[in-house]
Every structure is written in structure tokens, then in C-alpha cells.
PDB file of N, CA and C in Angstrom:
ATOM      1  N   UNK A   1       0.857  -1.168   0.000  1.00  0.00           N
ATOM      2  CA  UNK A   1       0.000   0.000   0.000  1.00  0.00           C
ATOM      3  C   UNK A   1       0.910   1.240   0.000  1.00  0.00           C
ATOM      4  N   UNK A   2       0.963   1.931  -0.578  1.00  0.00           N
ATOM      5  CA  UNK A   2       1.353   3.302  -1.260  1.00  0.00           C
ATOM      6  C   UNK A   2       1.265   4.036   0.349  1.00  0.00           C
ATOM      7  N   UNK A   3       2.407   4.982   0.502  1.00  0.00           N
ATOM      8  CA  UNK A   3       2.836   5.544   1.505  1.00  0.00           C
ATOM      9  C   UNK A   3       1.332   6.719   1.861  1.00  0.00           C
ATOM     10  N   UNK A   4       1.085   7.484   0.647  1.00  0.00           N
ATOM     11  CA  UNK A   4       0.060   8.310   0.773  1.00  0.00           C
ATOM     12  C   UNK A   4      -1.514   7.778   1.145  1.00  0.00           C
ATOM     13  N   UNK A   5      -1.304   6.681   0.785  1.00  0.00           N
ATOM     14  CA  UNK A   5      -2.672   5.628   1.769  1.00  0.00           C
ATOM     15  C   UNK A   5      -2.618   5.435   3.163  1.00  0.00           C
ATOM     16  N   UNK A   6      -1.597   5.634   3.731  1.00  0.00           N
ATOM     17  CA  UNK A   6      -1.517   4.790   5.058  1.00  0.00           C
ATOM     18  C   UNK A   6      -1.671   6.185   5.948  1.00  0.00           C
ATOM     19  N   UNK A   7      -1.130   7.562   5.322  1.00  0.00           N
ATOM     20  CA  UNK A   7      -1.633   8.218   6.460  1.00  0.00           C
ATOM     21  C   UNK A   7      -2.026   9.613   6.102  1.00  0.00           C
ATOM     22  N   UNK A   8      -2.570  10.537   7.049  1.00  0.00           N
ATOM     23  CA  UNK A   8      -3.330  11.526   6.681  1.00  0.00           C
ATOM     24  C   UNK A   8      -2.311  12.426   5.922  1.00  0.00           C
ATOM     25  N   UNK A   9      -2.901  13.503   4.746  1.00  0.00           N
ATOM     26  CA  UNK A   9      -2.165  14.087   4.380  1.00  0.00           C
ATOM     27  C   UNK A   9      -2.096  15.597   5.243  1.00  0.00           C
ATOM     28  N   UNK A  10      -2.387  15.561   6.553  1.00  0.00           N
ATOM     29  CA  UNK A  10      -2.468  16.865   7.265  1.00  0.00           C
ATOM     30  C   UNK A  10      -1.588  16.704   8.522  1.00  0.00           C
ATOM     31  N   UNK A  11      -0.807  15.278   8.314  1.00  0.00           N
ATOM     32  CA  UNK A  11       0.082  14.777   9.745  1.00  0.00           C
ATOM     33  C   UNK A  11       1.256  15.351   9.105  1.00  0.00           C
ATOM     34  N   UNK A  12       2.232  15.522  10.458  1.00  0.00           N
ATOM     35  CA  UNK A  12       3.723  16.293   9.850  1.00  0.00           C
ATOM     36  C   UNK A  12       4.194  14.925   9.483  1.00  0.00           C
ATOM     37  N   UNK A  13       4.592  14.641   8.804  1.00  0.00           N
ATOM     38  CA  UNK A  13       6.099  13.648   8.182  1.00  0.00           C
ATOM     39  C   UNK A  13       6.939  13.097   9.391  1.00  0.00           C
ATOM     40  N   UNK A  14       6.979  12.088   9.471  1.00  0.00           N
ATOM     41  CA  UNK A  14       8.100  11.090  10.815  1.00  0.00           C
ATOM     42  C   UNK A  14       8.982  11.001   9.930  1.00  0.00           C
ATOM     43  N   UNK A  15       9.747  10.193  10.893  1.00  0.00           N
ATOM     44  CA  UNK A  15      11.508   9.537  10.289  1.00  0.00           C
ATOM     45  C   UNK A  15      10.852   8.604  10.181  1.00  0.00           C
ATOM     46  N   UNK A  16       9.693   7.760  10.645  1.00  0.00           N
ATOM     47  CA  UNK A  16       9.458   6.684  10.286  1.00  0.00           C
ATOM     48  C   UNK A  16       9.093   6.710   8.466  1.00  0.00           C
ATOM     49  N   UNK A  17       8.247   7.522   8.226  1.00  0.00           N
ATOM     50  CA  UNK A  17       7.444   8.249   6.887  1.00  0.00           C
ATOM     51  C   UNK A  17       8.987   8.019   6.547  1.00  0.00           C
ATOM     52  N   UNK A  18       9.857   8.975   6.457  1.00  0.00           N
ATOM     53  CA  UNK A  18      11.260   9.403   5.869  1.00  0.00           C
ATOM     54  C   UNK A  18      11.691   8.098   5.556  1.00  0.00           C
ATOM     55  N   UNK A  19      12.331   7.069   6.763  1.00  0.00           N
ATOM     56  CA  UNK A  19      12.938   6.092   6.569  1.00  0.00           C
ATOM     57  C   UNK A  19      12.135   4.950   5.229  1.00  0.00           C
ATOM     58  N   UNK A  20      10.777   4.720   5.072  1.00  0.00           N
ATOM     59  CA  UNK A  20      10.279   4.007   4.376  1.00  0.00           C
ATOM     60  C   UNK A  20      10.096   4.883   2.877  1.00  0.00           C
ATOM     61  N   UNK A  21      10.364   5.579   3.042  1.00  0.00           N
ATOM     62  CA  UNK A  21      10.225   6.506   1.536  1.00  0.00           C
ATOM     63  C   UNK A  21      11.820   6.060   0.935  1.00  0.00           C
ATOM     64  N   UNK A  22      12.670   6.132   1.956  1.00  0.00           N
ATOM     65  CA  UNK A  22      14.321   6.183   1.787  1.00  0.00           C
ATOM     66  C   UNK A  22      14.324   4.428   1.189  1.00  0.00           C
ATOM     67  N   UNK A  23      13.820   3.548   2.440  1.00  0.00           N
ATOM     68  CA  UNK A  23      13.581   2.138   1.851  1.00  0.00           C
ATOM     69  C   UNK A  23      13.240   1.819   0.218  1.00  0.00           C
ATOM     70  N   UNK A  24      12.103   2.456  -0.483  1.00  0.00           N
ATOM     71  CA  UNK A  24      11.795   2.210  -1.575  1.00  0.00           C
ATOM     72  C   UNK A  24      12.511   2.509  -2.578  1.00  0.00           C
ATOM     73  N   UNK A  25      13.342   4.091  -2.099  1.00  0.00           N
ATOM     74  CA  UNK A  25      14.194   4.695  -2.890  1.00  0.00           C
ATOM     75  C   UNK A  25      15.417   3.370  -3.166  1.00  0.00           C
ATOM     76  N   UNK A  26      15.821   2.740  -2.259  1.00  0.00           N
ATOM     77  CA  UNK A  26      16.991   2.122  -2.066  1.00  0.00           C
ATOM     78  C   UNK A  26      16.444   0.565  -3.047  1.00  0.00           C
ATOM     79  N   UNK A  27      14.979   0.347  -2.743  1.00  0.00           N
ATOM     80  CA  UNK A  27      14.773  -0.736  -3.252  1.00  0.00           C
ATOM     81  C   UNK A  27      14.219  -0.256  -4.801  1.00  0.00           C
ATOM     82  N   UNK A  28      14.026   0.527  -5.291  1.00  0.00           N
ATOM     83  CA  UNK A  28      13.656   0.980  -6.923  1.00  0.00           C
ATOM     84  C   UNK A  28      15.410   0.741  -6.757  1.00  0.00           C
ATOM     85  N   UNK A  29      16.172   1.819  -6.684  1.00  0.00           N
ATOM     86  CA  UNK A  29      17.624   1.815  -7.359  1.00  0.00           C
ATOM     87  C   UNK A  29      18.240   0.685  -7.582  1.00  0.00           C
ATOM     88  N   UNK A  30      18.171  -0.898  -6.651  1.00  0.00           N
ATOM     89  CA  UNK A  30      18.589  -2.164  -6.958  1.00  0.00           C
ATOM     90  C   UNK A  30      17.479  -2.674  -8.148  1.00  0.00           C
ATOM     91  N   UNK A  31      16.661  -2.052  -8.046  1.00  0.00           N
ATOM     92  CA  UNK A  31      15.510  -2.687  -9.321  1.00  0.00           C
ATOM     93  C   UNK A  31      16.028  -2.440 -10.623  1.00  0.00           C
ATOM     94  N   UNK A  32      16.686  -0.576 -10.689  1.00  0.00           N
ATOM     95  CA  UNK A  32      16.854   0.024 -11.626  1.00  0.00           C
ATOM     96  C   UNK A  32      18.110  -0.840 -12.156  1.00  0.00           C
ATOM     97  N   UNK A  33      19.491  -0.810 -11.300  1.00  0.00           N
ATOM     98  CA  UNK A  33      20.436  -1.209 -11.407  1.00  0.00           C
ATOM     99  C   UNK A  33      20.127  -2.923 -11.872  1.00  0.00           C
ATOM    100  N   UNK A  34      19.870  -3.799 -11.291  1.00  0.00           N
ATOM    101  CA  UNK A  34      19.095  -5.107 -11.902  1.00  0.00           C
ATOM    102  C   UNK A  34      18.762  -5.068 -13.606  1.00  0.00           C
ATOM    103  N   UNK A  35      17.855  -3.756 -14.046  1.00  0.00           N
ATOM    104  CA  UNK A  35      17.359  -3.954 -14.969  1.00  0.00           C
ATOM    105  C   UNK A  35      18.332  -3.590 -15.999  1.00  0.00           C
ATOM    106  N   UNK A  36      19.360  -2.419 -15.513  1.00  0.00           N
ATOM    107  CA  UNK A  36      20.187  -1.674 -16.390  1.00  0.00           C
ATOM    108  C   UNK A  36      21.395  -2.931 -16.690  1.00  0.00           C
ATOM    109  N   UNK A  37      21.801  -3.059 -16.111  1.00  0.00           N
ATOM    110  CA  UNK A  37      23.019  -4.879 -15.892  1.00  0.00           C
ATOM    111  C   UNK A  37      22.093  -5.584 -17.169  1.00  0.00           C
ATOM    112  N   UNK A  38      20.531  -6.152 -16.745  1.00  0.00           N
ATOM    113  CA  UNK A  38      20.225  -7.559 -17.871  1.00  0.00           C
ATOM    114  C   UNK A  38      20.193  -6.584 -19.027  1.00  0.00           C
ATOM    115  N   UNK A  39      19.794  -5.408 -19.551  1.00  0.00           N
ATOM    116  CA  UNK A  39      20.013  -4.629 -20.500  1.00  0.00           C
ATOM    117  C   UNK A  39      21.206  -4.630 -21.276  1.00  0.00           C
ATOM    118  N   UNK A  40      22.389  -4.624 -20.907  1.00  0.00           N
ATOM    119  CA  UNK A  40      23.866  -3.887 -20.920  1.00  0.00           C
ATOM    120  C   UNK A  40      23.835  -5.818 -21.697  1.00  0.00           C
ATOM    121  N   UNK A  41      23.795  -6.800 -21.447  1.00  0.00           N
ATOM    122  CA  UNK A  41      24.052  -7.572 -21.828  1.00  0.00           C
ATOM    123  C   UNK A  41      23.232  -8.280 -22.578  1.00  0.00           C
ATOM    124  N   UNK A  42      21.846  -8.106 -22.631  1.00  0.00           N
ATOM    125  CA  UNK A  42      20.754  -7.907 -23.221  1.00  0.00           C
ATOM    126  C   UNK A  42      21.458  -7.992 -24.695  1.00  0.00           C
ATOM    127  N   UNK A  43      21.692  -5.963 -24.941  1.00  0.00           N
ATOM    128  CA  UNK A  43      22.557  -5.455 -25.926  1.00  0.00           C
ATOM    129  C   UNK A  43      23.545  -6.181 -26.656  1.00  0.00           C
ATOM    130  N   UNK A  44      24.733  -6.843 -25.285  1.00  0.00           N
ATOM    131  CA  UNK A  44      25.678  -7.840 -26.208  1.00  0.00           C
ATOM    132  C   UNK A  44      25.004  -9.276 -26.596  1.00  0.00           C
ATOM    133  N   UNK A  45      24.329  -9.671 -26.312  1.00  0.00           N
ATOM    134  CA  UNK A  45      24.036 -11.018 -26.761  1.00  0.00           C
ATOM    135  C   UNK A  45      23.173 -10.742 -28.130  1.00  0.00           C
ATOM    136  N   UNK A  46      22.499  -9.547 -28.248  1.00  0.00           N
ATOM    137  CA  UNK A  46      21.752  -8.997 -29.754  1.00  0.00           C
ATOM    138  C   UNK A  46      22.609  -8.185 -30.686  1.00  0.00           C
ATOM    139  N   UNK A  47      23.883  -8.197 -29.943  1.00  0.00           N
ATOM    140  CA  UNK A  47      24.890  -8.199 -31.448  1.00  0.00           C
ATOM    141  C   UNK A  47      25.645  -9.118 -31.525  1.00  0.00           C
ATOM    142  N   UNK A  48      25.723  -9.760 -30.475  1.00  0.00           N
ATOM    143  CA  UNK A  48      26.232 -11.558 -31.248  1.00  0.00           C
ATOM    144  C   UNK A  48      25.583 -11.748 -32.183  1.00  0.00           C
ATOM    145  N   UNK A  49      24.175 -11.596 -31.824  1.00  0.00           N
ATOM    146  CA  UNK A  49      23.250 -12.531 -32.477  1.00  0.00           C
ATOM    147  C   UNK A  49      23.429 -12.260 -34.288  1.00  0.00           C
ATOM    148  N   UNK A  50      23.312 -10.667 -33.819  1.00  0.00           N
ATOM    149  CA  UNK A  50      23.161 -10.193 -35.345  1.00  0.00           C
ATOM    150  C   UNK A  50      24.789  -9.875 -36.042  1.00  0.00           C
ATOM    151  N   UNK A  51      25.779 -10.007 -35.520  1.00  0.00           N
ATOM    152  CA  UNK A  51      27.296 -10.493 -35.978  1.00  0.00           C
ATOM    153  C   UNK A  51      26.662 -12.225 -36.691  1.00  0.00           C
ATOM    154  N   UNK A  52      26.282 -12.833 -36.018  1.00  0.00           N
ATOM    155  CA  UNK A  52      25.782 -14.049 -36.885  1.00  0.00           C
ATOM    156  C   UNK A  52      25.289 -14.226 -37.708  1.00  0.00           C
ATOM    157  N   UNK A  53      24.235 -13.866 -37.624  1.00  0.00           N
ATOM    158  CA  UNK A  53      23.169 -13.941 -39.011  1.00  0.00           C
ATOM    159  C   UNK A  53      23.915 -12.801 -39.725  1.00  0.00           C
ATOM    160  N   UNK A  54      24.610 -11.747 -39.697  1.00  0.00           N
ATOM    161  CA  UNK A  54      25.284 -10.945 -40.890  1.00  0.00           C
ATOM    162  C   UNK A  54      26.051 -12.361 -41.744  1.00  0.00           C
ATOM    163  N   UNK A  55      27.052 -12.896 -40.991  1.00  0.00           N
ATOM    164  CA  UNK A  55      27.670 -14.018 -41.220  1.00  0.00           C
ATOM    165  C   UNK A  55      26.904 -14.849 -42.429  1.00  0.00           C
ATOM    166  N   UNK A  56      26.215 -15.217 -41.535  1.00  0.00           N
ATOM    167  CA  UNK A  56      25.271 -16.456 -42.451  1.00  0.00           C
ATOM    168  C   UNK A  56      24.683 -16.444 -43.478  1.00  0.00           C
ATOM    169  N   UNK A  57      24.212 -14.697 -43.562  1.00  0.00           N
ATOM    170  CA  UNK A  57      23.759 -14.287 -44.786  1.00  0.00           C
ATOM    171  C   UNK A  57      24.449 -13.721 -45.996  1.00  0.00           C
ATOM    172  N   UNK A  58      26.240 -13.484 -45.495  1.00  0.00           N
ATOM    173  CA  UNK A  58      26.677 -13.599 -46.595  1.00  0.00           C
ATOM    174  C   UNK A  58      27.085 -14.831 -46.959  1.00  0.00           C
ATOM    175  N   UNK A  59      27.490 -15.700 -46.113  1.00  0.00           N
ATOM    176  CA  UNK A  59      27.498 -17.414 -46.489  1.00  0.00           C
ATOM    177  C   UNK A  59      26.529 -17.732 -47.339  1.00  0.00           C
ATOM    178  N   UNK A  60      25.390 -17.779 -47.335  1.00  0.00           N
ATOM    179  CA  UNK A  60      24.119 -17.689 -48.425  1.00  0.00           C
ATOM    180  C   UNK A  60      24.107 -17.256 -49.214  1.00  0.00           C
ATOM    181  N   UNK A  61      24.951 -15.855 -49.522  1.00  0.00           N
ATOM    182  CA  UNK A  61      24.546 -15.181 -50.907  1.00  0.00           C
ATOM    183  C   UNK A  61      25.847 -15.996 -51.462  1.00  0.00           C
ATOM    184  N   UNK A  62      27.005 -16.197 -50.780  1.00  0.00           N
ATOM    185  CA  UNK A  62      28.483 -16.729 -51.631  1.00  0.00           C
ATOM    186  C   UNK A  62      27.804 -18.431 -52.335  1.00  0.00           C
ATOM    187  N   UNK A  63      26.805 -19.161 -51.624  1.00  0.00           N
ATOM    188  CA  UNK A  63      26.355 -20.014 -51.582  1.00  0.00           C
ATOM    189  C   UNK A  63      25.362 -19.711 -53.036  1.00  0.00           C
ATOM    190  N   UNK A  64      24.569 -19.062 -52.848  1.00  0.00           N
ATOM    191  CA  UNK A  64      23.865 -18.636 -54.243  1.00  0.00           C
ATOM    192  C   UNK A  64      24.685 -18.275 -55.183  1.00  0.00           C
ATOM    193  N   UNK A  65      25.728 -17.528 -55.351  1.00  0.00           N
ATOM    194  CA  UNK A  65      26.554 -17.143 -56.521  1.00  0.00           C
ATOM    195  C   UNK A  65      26.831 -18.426 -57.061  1.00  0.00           C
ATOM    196  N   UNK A  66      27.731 -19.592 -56.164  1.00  0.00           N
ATOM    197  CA  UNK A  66      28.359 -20.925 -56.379  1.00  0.00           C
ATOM    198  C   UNK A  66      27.418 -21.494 -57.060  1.00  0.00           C
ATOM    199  N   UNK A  67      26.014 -21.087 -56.846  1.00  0.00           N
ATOM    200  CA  UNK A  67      24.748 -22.274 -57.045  1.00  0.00           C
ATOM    201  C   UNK A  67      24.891 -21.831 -58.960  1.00  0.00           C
ATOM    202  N   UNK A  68      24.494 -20.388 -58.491  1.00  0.00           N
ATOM    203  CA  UNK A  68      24.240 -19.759 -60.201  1.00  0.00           C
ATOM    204  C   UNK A  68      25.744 -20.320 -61.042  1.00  0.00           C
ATOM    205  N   UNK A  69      26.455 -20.374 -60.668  1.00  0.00           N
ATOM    206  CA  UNK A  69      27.933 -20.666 -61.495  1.00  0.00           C
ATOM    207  C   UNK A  69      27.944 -21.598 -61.978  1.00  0.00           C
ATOM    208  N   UNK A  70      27.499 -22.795 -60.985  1.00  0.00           N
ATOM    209  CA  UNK A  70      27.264 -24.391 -61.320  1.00  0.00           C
ATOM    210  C   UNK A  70      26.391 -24.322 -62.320  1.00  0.00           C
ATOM    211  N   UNK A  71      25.334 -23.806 -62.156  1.00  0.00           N
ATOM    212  CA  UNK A  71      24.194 -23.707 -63.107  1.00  0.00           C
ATOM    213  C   UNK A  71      24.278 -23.584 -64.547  1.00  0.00           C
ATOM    214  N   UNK A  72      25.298 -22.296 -64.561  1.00  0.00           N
ATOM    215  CA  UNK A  72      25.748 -21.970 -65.939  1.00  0.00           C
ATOM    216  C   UNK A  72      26.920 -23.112 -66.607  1.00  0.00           C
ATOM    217  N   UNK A  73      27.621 -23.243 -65.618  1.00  0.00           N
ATOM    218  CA  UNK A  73      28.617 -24.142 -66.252  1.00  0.00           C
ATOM    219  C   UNK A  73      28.124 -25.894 -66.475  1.00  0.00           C
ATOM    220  N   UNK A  74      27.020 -26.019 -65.960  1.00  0.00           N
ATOM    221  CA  UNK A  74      26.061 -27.687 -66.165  1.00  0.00           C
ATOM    222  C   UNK A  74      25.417 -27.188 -67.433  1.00  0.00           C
ATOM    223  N   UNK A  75      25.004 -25.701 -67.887  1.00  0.00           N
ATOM    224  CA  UNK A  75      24.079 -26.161 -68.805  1.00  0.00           C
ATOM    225  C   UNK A  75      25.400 -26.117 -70.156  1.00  0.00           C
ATOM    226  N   UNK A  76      26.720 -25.518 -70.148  1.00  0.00           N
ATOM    227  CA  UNK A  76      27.588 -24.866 -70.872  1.00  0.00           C
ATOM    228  C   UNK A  76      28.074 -26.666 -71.155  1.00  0.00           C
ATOM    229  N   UNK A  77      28.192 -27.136 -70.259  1.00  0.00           N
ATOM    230  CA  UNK A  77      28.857 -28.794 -70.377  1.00  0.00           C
ATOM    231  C   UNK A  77      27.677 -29.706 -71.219  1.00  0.00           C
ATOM    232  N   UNK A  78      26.780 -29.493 -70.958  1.00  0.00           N
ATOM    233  CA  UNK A  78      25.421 -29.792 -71.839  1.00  0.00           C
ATOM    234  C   UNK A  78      25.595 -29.534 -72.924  1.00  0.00           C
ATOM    235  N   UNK A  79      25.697 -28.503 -73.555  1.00  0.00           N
ATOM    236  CA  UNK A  79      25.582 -27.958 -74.733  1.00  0.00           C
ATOM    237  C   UNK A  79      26.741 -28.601 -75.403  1.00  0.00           C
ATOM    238  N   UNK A  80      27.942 -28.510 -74.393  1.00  0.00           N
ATOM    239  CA  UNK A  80      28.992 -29.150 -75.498  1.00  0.00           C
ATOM    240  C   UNK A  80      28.967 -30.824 -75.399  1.00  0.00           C
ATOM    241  N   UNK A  81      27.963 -31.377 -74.847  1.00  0.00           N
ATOM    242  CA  UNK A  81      28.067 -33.139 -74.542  1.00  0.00           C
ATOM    243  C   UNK A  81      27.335 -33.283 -75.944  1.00  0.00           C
ATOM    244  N   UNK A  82      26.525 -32.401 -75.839  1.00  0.00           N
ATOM    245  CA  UNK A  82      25.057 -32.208 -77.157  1.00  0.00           C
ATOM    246  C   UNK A  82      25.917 -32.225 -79.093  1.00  0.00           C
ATOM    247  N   UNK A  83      26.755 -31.137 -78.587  1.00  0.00           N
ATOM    248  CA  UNK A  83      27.294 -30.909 -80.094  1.00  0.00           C
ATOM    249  C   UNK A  83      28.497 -31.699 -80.141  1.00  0.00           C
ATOM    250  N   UNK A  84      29.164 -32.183 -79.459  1.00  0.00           N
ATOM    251  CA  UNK A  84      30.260 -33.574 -79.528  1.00  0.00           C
ATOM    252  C   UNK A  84      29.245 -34.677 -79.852  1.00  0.00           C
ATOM    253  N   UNK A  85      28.387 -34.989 -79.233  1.00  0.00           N
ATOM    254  CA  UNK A  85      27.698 -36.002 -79.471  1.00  0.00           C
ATOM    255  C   UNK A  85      27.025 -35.810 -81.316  1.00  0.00           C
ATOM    256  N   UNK A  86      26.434 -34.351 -81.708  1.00  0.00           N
ATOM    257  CA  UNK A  86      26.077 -34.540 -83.479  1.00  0.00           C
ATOM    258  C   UNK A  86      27.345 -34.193 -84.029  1.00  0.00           C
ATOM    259  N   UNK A  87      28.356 -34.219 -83.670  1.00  0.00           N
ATOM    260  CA  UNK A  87      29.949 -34.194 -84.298  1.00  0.00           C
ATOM    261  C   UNK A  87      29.836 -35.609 -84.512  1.00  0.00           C
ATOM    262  N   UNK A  88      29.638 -36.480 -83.732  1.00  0.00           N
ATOM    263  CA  UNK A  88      30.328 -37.975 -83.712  1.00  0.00           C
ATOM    264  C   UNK A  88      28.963 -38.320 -84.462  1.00  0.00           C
ATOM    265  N   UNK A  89      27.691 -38.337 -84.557  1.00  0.00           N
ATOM    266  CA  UNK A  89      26.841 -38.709 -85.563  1.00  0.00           C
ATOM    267  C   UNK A  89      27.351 -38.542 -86.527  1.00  0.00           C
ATOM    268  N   UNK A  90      27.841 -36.761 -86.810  1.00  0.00           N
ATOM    269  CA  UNK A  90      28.016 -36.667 -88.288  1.00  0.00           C
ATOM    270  C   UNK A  90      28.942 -37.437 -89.293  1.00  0.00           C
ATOM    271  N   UNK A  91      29.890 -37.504 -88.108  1.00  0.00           N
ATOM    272  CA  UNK A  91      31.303 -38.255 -88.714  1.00  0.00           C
ATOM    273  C   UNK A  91      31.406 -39.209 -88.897  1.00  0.00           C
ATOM    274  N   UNK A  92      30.744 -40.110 -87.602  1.00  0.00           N
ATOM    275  CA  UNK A  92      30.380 -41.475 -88.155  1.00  0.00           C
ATOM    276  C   UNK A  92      29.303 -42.400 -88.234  1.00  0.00           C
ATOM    277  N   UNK A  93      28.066 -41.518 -88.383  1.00  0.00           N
ATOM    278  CA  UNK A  93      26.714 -41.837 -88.725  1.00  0.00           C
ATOM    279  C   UNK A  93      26.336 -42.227 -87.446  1.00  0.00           C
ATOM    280  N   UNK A  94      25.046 -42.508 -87.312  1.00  0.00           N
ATOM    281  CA  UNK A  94      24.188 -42.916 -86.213  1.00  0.00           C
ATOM    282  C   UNK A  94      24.246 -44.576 -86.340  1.00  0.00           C
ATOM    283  N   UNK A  95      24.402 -45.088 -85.211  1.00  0.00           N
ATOM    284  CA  UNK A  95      24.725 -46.438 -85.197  1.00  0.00           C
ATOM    285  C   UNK A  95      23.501 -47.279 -85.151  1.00  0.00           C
ATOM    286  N   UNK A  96      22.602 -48.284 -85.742  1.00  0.00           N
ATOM    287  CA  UNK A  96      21.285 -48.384 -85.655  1.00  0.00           C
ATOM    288  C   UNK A  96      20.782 -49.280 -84.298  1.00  0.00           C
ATOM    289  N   UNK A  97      19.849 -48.433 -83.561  1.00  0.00           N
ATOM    290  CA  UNK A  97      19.355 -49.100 -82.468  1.00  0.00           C
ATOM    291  C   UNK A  97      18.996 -50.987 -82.683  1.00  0.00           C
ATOM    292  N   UNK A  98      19.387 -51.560 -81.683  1.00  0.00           N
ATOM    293  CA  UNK A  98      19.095 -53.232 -81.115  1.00  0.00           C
ATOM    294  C   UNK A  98      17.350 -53.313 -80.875  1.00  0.00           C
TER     295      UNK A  98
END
């Protein structure tokens, strides 16, 4: 119950009043301090995090380039399996299927 509940607002102020006002003060500032600490590290563990995934996501794009490269160079090996293969028809005819 809130200090201004417990007693009249027309009584002078005690040390008792004082001391429990001082109490809360003392107990917010370990609250504050508590919260400011999981914060402060809060902070470092959400730029680990995101030092990582920066990471990972250029791993992915180097990963996509490799993908597109393969790509081009499977269909480039194709093309030449394709025209070696009507080179060797031409040259030495088509052999007749069994």
C-alpha cells in the first residue's frame, strides 16, 4: 500500500514516513540497477546474435553465386556433350538401335 494511503495528508512527516520513503528509494535503485546490468548484456548477446546472421547471410549469398555458377557451367557442359555427341553422328553416322 502506497505511503500516501496509510496516512493523513495533514500529519507532519516522521523519520518513520522518511525512513520508508528512503527504503523504496533504495529498493527501486537495486531494481533500476538489476534492470540496467540484464540490459547492458541484453545489448551484447543482440549483437552476437546479429554479428551471426550478418555471417550467415553472406554465407548464403556466396552459396547462391556458387549455385548460379554451377548452373551456368552444367548447362555450358550440356551444350557441349550435345554438339560432340552430333559431331560424332556426323562423322560417323548414327549407329542403328538393337
Amino acid at each position: 500500500m502506497p505511503l500516501d494511503e496509510r496516512r493523513d495528508p495533514e500529519a507532519p512527516v516522521t523519520r518513520a514516513d522518511l525512513a520508508g520513503v528512503q527504503r523504496q528509494l533504495s529498493n527501486g535503485d537495486l531494481r533500476m540497477t538489476a534492470i540496467e546490468t540484464e540490459l547492458r548484456n541484453n545489448t551484447a548477446l543482440t549483437a552476437e546474435v546479429r554479428e551471426i546472421l550478418t555471417f550467415a547471410r553472406t554465407g548464403l549469398r556466396v552459396l547462391g553465386a556458387i549455385g548460379t555458377a554451377v548452373q551456368w557451367l552444367a548447362k555450358i557442359a550440356a551444350a557441349a556433350a550435345a554438339l560432340y555427341a552430333a559431331w560424332q553422328a556426323a562423322r560417323h553416322g548414327i549407329p542403328p538401335s538393337k
